[in-house]
PDB file of N, CA and C in Angstrom:
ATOM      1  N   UNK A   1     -23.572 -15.041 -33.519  1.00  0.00           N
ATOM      2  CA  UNK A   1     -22.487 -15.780 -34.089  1.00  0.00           C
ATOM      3  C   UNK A   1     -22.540 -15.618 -35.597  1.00  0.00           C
ATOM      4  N   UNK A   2     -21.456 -15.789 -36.088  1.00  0.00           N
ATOM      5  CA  UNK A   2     -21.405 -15.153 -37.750  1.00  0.00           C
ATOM      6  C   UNK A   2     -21.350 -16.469 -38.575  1.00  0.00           C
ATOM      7  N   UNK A   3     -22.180 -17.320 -38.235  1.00  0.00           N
ATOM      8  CA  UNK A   3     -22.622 -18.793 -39.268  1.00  0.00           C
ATOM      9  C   UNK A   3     -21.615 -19.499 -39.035  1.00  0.00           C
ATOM     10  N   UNK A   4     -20.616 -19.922 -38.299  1.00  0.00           N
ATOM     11  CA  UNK A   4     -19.599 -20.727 -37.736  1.00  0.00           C
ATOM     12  C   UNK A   4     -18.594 -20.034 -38.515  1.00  0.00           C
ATOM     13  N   UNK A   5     -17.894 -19.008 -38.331  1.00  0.00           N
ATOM     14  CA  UNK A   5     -16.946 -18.702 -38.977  1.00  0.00           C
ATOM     15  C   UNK A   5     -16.046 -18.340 -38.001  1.00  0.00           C
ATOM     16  N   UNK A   6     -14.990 -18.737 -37.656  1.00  0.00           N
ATOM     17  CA  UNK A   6     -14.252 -19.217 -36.255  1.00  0.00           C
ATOM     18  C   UNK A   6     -13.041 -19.663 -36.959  1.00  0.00           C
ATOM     19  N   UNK A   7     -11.749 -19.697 -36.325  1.00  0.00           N
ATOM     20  CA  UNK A   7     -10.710 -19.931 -36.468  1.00  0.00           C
ATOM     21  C   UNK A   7     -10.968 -21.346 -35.799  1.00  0.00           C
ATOM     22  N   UNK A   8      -9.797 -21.651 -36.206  1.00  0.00           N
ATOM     23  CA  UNK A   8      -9.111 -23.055 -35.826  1.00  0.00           C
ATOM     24  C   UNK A   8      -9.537 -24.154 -34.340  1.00  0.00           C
ATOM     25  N   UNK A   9      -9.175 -22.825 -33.910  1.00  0.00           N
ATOM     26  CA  UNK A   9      -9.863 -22.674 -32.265  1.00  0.00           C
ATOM     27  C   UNK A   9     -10.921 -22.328 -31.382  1.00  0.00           C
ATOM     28  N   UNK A  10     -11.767 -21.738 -31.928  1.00  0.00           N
ATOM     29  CA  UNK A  10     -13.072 -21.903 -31.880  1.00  0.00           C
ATOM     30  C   UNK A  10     -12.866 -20.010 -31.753  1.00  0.00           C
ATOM     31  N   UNK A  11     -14.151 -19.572 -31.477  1.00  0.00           N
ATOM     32  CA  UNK A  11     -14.629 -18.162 -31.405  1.00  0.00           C
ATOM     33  C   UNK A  11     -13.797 -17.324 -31.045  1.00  0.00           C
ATOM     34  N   UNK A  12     -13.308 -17.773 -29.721  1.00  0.00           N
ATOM     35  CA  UNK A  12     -11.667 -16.743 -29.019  1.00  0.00           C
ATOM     36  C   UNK A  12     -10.100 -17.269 -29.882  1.00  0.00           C
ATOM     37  N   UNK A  13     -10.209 -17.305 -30.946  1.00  0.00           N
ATOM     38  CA  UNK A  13      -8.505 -17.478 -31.606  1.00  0.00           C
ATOM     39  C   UNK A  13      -7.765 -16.096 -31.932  1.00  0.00           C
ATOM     40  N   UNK A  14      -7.026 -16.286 -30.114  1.00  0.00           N
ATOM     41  CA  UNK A  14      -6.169 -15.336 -30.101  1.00  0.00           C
ATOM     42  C   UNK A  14      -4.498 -15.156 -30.559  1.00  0.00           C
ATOM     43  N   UNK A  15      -4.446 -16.947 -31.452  1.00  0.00           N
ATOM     44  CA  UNK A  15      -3.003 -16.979 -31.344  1.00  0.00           C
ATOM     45  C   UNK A  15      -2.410 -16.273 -31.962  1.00  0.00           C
ATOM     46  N   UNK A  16      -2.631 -15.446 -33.058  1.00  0.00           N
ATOM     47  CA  UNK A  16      -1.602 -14.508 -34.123  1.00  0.00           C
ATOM     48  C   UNK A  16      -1.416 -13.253 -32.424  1.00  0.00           C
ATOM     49  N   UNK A  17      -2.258 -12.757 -32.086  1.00  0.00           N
ATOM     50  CA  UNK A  17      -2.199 -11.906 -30.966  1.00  0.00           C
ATOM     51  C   UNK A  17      -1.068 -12.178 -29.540  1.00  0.00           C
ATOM     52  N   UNK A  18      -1.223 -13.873 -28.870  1.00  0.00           N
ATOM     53  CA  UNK A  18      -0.227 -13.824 -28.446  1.00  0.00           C
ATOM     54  C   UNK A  18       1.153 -13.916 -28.837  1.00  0.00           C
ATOM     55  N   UNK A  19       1.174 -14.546 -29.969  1.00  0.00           N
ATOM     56  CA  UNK A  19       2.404 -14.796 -30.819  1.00  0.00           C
ATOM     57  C   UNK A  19       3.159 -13.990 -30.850  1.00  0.00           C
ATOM     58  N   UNK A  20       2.438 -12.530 -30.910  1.00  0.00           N
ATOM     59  CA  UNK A  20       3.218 -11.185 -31.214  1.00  0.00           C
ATOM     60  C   UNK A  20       3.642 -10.958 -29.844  1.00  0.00           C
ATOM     61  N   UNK A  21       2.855 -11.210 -28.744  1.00  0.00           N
ATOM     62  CA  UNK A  21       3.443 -10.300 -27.821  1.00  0.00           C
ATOM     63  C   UNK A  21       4.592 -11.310 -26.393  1.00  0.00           C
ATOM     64  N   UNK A  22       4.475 -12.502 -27.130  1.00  0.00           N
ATOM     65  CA  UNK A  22       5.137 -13.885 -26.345  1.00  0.00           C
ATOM     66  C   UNK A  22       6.192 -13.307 -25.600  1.00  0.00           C
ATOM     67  N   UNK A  23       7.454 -12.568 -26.508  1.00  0.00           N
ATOM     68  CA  UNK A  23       8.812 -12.169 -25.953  1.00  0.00           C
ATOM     69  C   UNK A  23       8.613 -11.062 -25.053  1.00  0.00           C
ATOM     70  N   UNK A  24       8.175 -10.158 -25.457  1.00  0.00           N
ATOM     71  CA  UNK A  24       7.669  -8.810 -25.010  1.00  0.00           C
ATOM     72  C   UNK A  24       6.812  -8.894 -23.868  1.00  0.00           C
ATOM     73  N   UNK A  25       6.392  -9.806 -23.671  1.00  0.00           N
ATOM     74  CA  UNK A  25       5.113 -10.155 -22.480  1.00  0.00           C
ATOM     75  C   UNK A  25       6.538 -10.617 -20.956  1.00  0.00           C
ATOM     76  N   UNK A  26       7.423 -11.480 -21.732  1.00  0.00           N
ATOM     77  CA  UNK A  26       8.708 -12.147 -20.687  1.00  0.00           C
ATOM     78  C   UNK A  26       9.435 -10.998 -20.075  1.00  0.00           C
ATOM     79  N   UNK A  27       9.803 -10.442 -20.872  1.00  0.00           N
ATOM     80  CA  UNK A  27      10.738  -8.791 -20.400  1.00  0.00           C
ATOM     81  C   UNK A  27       9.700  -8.159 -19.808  1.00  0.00           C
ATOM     82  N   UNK A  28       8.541  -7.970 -19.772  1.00  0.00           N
ATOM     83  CA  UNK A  28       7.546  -6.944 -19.071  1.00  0.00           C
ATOM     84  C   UNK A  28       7.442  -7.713 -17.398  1.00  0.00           C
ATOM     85  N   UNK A  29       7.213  -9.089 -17.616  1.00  0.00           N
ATOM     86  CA  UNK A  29       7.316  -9.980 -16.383  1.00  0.00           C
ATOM     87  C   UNK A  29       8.425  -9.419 -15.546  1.00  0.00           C
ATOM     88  N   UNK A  30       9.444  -9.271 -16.099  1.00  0.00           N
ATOM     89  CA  UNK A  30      10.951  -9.185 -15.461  1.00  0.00           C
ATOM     90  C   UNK A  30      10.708  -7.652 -14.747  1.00  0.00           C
ATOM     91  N   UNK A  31      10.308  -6.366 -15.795  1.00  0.00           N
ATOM     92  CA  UNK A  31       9.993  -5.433 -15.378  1.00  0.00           C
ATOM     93  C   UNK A  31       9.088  -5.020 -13.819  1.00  0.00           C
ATOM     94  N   UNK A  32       8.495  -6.063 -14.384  1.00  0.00           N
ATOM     95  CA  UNK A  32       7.048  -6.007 -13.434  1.00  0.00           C
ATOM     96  C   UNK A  32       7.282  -6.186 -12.173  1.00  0.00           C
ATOM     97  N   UNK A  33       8.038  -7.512 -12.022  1.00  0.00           N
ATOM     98  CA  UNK A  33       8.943  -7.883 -10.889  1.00  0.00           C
ATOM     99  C   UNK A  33       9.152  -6.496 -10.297  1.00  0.00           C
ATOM    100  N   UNK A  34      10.696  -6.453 -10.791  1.00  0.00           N
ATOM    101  CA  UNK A  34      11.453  -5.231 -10.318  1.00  0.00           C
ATOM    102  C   UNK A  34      10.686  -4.155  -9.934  1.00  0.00           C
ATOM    103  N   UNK A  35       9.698  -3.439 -10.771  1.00  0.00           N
ATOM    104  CA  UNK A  35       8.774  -2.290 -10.440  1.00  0.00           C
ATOM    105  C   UNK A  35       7.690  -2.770  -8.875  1.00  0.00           C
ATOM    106  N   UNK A  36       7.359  -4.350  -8.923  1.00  0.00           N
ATOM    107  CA  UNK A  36       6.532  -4.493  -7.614  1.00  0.00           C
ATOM    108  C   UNK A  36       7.372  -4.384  -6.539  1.00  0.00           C
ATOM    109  N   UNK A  37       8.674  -5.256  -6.544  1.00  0.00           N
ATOM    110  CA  UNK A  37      10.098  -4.604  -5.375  1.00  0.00           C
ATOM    111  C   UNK A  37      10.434  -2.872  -5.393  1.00  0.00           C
ATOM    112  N   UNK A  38      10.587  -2.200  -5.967  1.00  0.00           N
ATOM    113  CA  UNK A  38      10.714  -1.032  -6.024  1.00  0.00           C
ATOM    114  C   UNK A  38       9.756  -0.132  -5.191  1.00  0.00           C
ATOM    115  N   UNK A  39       8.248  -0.679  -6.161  1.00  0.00           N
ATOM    116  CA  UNK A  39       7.036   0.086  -5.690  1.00  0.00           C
ATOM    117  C   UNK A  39       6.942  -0.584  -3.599  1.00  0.00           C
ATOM    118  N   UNK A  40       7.155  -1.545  -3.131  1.00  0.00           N
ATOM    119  CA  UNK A  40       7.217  -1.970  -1.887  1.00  0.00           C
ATOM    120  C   UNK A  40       8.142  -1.732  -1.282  1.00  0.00           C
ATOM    121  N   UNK A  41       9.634  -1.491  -1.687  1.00  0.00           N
ATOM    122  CA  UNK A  41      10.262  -0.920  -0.977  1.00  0.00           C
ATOM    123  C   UNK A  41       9.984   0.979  -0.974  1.00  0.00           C
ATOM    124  N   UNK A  42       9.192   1.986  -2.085  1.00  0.00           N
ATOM    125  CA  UNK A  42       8.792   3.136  -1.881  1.00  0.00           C
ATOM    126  C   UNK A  42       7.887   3.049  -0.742  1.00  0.00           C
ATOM    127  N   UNK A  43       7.060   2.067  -0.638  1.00  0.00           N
ATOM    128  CA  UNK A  43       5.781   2.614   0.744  1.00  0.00           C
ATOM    129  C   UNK A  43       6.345   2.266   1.609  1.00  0.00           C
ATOM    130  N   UNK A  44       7.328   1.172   1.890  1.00  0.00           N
ATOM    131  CA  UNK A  44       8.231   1.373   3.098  1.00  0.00           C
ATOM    132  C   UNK A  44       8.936   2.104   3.389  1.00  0.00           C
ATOM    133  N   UNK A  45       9.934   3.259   2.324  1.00  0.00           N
ATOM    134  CA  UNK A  45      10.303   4.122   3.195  1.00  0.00           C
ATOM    135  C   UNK A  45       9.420   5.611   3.592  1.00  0.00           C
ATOM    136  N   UNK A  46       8.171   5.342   2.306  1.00  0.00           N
ATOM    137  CA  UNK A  46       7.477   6.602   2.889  1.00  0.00           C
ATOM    138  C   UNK A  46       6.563   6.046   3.851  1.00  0.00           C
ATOM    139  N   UNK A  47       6.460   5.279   4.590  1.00  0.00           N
ATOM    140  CA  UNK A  47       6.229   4.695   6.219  1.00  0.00           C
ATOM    141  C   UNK A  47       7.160   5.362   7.005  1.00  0.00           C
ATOM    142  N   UNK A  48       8.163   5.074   6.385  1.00  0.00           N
ATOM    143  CA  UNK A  48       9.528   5.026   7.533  1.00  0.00           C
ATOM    144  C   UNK A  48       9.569   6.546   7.807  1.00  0.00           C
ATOM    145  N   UNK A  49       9.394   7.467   6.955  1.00  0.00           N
ATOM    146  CA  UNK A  49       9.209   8.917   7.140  1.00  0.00           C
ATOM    147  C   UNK A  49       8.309   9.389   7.606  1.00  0.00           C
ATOM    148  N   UNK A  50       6.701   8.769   7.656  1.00  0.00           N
ATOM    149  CA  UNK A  50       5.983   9.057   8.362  1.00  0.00           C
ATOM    150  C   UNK A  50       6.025   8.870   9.864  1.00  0.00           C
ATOM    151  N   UNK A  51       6.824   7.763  10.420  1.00  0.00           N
ATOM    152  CA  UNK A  51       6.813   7.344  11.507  1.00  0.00           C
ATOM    153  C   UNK A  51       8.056   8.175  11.912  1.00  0.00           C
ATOM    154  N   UNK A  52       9.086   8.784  11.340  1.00  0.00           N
ATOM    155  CA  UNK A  52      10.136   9.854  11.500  1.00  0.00           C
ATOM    156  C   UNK A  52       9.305  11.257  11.995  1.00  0.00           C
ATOM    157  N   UNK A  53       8.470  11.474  10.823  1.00  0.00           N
ATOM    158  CA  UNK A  53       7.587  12.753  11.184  1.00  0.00           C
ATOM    159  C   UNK A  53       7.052  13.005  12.345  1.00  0.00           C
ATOM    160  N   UNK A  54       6.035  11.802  12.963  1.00  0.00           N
ATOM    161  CA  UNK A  54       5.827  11.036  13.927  1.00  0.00           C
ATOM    162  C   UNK A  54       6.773  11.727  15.417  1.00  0.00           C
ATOM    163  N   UNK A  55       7.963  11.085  15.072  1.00  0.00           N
ATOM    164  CA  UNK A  55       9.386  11.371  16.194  1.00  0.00           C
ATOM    165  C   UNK A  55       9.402  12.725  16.408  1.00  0.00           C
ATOM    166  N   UNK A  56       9.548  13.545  15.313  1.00  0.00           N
ATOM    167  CA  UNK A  56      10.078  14.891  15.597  1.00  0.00           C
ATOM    168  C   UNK A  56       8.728  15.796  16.388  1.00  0.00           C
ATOM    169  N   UNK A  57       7.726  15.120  15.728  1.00  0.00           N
ATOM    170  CA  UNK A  57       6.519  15.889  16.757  1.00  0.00           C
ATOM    171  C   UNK A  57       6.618  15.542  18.025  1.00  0.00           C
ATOM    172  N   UNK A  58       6.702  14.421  18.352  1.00  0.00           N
ATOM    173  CA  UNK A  58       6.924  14.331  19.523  1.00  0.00           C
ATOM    174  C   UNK A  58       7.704  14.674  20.790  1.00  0.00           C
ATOM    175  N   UNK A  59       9.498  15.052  19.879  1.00  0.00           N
ATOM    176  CA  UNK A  59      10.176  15.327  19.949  1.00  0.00           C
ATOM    177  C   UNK A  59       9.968  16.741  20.535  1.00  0.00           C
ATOM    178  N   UNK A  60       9.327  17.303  19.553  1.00  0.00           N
ATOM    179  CA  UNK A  60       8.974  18.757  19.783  1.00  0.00           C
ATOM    180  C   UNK A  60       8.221  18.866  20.908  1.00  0.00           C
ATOM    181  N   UNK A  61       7.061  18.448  21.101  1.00  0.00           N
ATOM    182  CA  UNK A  61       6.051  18.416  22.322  1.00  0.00           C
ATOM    183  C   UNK A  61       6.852  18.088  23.552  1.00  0.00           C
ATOM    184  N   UNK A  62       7.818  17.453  23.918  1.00  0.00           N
ATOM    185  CA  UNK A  62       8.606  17.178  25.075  1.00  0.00           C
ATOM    186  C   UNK A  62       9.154  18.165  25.387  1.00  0.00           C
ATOM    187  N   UNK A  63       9.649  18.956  24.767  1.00  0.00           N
ATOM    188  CA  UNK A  63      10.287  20.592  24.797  1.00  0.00           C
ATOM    189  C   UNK A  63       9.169  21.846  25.265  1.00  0.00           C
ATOM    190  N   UNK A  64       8.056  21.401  24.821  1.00  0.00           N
ATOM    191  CA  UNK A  64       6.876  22.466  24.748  1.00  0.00           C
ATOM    192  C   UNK A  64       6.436  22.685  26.662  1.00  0.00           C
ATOM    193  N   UNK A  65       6.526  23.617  27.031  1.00  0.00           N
ATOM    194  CA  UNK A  65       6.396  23.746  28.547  1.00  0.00           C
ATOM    195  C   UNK A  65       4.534  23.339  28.582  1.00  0.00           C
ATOM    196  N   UNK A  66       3.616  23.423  27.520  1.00  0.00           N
ATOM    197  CA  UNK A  66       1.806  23.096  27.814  1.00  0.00           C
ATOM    198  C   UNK A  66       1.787  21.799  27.760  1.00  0.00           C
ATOM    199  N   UNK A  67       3.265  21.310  27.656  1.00  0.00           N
ATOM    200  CA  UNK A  67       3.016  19.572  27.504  1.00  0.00           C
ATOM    201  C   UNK A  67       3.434  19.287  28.753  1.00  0.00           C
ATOM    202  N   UNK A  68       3.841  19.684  29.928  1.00  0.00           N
ATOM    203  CA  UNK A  68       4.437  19.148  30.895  1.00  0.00           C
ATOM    204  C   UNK A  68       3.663  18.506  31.453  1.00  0.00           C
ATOM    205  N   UNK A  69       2.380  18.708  31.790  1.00  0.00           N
ATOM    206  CA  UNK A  69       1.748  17.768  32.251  1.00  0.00           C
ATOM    207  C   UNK A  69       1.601  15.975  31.728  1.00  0.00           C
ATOM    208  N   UNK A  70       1.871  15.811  30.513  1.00  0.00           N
ATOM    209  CA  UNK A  70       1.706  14.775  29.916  1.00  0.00           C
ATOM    210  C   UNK A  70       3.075  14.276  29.771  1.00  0.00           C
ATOM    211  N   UNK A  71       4.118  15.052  29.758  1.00  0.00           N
ATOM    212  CA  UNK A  71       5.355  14.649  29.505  1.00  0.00           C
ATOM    213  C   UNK A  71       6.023  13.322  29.649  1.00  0.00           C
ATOM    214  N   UNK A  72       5.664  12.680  30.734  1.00  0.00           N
ATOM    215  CA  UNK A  72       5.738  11.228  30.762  1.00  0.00           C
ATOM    216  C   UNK A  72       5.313   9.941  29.603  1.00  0.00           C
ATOM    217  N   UNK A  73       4.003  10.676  29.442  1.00  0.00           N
ATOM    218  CA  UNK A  73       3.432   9.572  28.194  1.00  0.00           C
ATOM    219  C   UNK A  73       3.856  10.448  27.039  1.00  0.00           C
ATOM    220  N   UNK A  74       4.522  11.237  26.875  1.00  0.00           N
ATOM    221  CA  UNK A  74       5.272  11.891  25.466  1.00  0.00           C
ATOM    222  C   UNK A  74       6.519  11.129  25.069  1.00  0.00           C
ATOM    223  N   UNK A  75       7.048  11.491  26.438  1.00  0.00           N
ATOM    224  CA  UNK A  75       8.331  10.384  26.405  1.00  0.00           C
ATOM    225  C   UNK A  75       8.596   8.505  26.426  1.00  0.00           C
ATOM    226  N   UNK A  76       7.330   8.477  26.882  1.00  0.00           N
ATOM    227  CA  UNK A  76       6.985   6.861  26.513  1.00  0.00           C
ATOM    228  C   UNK A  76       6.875   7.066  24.929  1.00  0.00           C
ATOM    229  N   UNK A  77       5.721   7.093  24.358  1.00  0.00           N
ATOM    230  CA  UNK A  77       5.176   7.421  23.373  1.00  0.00           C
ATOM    231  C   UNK A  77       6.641   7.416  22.355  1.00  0.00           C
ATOM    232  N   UNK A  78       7.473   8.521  22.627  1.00  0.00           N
ATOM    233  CA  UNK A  78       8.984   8.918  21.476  1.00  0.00           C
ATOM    234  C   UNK A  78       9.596   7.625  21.695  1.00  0.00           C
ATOM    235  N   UNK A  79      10.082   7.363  22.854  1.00  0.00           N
ATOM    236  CA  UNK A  79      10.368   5.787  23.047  1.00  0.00           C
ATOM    237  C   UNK A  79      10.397   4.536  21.702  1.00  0.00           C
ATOM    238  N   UNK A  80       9.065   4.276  22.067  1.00  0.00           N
ATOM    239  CA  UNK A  80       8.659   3.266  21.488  1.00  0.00           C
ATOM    240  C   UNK A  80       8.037   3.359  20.182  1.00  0.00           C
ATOM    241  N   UNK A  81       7.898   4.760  19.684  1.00  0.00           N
ATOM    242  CA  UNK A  81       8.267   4.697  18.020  1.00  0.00           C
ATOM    243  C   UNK A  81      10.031   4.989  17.784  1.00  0.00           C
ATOM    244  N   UNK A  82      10.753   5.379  18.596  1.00  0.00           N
ATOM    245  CA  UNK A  82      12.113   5.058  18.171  1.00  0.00           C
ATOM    246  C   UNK A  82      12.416   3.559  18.283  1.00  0.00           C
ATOM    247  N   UNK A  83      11.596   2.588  18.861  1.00  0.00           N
ATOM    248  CA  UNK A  83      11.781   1.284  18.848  1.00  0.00           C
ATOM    249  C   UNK A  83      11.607   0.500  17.598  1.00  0.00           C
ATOM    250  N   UNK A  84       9.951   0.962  17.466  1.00  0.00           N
ATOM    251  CA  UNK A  84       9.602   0.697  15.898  1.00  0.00           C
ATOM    252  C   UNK A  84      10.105   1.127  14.545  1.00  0.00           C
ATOM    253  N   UNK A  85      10.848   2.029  14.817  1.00  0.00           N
ATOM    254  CA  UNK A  85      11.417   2.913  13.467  1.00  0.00           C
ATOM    255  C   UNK A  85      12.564   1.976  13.685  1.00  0.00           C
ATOM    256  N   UNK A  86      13.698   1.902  14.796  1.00  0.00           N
ATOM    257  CA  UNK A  86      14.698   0.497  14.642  1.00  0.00           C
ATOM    258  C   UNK A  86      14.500  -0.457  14.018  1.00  0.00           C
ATOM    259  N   UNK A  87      13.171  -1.423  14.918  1.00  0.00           N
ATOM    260  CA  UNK A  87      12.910  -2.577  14.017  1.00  0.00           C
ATOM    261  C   UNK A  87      12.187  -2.618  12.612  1.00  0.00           C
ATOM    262  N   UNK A  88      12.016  -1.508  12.235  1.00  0.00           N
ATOM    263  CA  UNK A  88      11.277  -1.656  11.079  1.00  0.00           C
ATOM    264  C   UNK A  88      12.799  -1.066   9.928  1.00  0.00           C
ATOM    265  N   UNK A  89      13.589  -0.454   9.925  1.00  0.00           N
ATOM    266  CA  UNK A  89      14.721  -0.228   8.999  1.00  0.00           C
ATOM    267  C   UNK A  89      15.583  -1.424   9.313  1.00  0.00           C
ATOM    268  N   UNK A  90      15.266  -2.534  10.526  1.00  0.00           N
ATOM    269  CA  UNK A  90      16.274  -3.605  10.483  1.00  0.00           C
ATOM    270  C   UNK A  90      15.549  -5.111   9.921  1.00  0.00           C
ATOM    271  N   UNK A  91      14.497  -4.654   9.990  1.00  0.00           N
ATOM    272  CA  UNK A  91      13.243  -5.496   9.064  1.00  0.00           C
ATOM    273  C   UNK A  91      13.197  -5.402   7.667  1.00  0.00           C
ATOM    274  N   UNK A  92      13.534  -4.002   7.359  1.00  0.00           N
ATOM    275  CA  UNK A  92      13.419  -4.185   5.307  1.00  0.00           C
ATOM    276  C   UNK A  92      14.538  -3.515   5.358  1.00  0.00           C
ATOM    277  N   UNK A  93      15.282  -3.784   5.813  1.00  0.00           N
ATOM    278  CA  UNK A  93      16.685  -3.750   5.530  1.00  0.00           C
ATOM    279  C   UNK A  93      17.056  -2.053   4.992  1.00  0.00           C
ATOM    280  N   UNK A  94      16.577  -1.030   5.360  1.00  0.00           N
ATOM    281  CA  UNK A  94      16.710   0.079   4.997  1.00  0.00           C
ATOM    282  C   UNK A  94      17.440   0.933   5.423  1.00  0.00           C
ATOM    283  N   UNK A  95      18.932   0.637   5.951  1.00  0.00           N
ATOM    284  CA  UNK A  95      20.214   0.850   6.826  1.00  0.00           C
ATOM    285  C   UNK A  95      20.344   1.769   5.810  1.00  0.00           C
ATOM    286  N   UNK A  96      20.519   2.541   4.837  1.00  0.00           N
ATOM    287  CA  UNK A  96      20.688   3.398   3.711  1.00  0.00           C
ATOM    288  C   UNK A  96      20.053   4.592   3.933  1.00  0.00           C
ATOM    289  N   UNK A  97      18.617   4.154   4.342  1.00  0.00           N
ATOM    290  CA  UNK A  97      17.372   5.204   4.452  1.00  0.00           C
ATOM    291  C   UNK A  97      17.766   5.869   5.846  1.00  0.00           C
ATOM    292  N   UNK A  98      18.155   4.972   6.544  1.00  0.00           N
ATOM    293  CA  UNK A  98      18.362   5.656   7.833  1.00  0.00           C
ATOM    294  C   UNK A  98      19.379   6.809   8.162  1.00  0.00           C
ATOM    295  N   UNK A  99      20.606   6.987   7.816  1.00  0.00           N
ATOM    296  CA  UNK A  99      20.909   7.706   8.126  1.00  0.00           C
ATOM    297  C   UNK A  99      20.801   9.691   7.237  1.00  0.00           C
ATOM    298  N   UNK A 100      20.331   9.234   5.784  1.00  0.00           N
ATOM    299  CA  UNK A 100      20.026  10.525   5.339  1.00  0.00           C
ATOM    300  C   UNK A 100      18.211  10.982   5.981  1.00  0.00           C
ATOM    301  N   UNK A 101      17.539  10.043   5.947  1.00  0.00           N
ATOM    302  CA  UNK A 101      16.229  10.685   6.903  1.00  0.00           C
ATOM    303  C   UNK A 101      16.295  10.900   8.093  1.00  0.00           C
ATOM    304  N   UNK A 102      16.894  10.389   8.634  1.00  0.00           N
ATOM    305  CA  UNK A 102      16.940  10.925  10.255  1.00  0.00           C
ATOM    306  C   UNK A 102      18.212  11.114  10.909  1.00  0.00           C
ATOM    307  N   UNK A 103      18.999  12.272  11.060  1.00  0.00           N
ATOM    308  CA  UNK A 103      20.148  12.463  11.370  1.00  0.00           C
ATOM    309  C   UNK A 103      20.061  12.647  12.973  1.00  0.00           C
ATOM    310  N   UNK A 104      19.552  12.827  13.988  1.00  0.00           N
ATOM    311  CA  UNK A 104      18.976  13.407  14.589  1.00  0.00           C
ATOM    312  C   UNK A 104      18.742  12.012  15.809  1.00  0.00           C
ATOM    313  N   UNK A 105      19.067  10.639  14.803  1.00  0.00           N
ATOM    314  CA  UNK A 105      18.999   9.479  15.753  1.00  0.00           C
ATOM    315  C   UNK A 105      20.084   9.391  16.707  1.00  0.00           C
ATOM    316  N   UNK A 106      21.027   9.516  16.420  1.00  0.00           N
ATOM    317  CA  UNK A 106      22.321   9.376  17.260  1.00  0.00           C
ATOM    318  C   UNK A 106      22.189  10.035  18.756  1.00  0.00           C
ATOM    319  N   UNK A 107      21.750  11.808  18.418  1.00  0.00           N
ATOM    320  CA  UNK A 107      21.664  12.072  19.955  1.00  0.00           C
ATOM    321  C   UNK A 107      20.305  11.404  20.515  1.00  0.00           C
ATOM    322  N   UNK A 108      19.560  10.566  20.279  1.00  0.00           N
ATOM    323  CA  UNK A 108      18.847   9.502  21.395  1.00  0.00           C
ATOM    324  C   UNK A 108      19.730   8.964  22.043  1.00  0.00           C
ATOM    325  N   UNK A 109      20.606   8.395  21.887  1.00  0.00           N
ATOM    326  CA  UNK A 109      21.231   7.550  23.011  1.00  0.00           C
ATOM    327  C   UNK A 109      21.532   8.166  23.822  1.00  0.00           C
ATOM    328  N   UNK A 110      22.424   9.590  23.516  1.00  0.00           N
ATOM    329  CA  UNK A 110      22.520  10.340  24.809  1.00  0.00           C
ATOM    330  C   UNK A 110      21.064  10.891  25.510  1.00  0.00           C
ATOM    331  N   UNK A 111      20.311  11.102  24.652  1.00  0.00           N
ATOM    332  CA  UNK A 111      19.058  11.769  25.616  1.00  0.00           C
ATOM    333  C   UNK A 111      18.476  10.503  25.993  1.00  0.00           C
ATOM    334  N   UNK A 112      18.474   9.593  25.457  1.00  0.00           N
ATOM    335  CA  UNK A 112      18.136   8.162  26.464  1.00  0.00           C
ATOM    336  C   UNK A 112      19.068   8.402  27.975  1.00  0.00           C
ATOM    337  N   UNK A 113      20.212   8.056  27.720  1.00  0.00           N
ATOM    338  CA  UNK A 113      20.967   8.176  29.022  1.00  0.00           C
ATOM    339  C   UNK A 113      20.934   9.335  29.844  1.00  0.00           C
ATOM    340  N   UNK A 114      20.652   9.766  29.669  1.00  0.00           N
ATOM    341  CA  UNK A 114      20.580  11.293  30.653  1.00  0.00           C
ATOM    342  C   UNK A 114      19.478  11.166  30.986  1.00  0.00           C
ATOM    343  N   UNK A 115      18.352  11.022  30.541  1.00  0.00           N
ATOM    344  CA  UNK A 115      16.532  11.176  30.748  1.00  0.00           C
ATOM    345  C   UNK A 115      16.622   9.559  32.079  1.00  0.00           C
ATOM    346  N   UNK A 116      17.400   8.760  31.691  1.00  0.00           N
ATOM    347  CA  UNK A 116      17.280   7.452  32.575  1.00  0.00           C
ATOM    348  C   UNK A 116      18.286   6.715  33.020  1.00  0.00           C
ATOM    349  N   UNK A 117      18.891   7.589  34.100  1.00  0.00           N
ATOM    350  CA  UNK A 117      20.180   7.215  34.535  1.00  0.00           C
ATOM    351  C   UNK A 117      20.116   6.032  35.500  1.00  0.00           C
ATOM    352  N   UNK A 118      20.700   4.751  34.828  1.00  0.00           N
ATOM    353  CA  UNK A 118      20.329   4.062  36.208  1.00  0.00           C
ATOM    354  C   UNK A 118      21.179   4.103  37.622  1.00  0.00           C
ATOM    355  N   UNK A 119      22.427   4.747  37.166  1.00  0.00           N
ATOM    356  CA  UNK A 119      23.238   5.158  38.254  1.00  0.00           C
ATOM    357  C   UNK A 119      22.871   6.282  39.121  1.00  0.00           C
ATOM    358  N   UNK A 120      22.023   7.284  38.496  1.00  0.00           N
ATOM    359  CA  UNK A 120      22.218   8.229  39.487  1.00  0.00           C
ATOM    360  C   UNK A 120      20.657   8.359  39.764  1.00  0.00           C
ATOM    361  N   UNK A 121      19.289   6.993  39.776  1.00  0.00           N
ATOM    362  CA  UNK A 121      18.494   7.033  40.250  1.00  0.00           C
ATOM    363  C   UNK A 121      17.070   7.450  39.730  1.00  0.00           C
TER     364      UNK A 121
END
């Protein structure tokens, strides 16, 4: 200690320091905000693309004649990450993301209906 030589406030007198940065500290808050929404909505949609990536492999393997044996749990499997990829773009609201990343959703419904006809058994 330097023989009691101390500000006002004892050893830590930081006020000329916050003083300066008071306003500048409020707008960075605001920033900060926005950048933590931003940065959480980026790992959600690079989720949402991984679990897309996800689809198309699978996608692919259902086509692949060395997969036939498994083909059942391929097609479960595509299923129910097309379930999760639904509820998860209707969960963070990413109706935007959806249709430029995955164009490719629409014909599910028809290959849903054709793969599981309940009319014709």
């Amino acid at each position: 200690m330097r023989d009691g030589r101390h500000g006002p406030r004892g050893p830590h007198d930081h006020r000329d320091h916050r003083g300066h940065r008071g306003p500048e500290h409020d707008e960075r808050g605001k920033h900060r905000f926005q950048s933590a929404q931003t940065f959480r909505r980026g790992r959600a949609i690079a989720f949402l693309e991984r679990l897309q990536v996800r689809r198309s492999t699978l996608l692919r393997q259902l086509n692949q004649p060395e997969y036939d044996a498994i083909k059942p749990i391929i097609s479960g499997e595509l299923k129910a990450t097309d379930a999760i990829i639904q509820e998860f773009i209707h969960t963070f609201e990413l109706l935007e993301a959806e249709p430029a990343k995955d164009p490719a959703s629409k014909p599910e419904q028809g290959g849903e209906s054709a793969g599981s006809d309940p009319e014709g058994g």
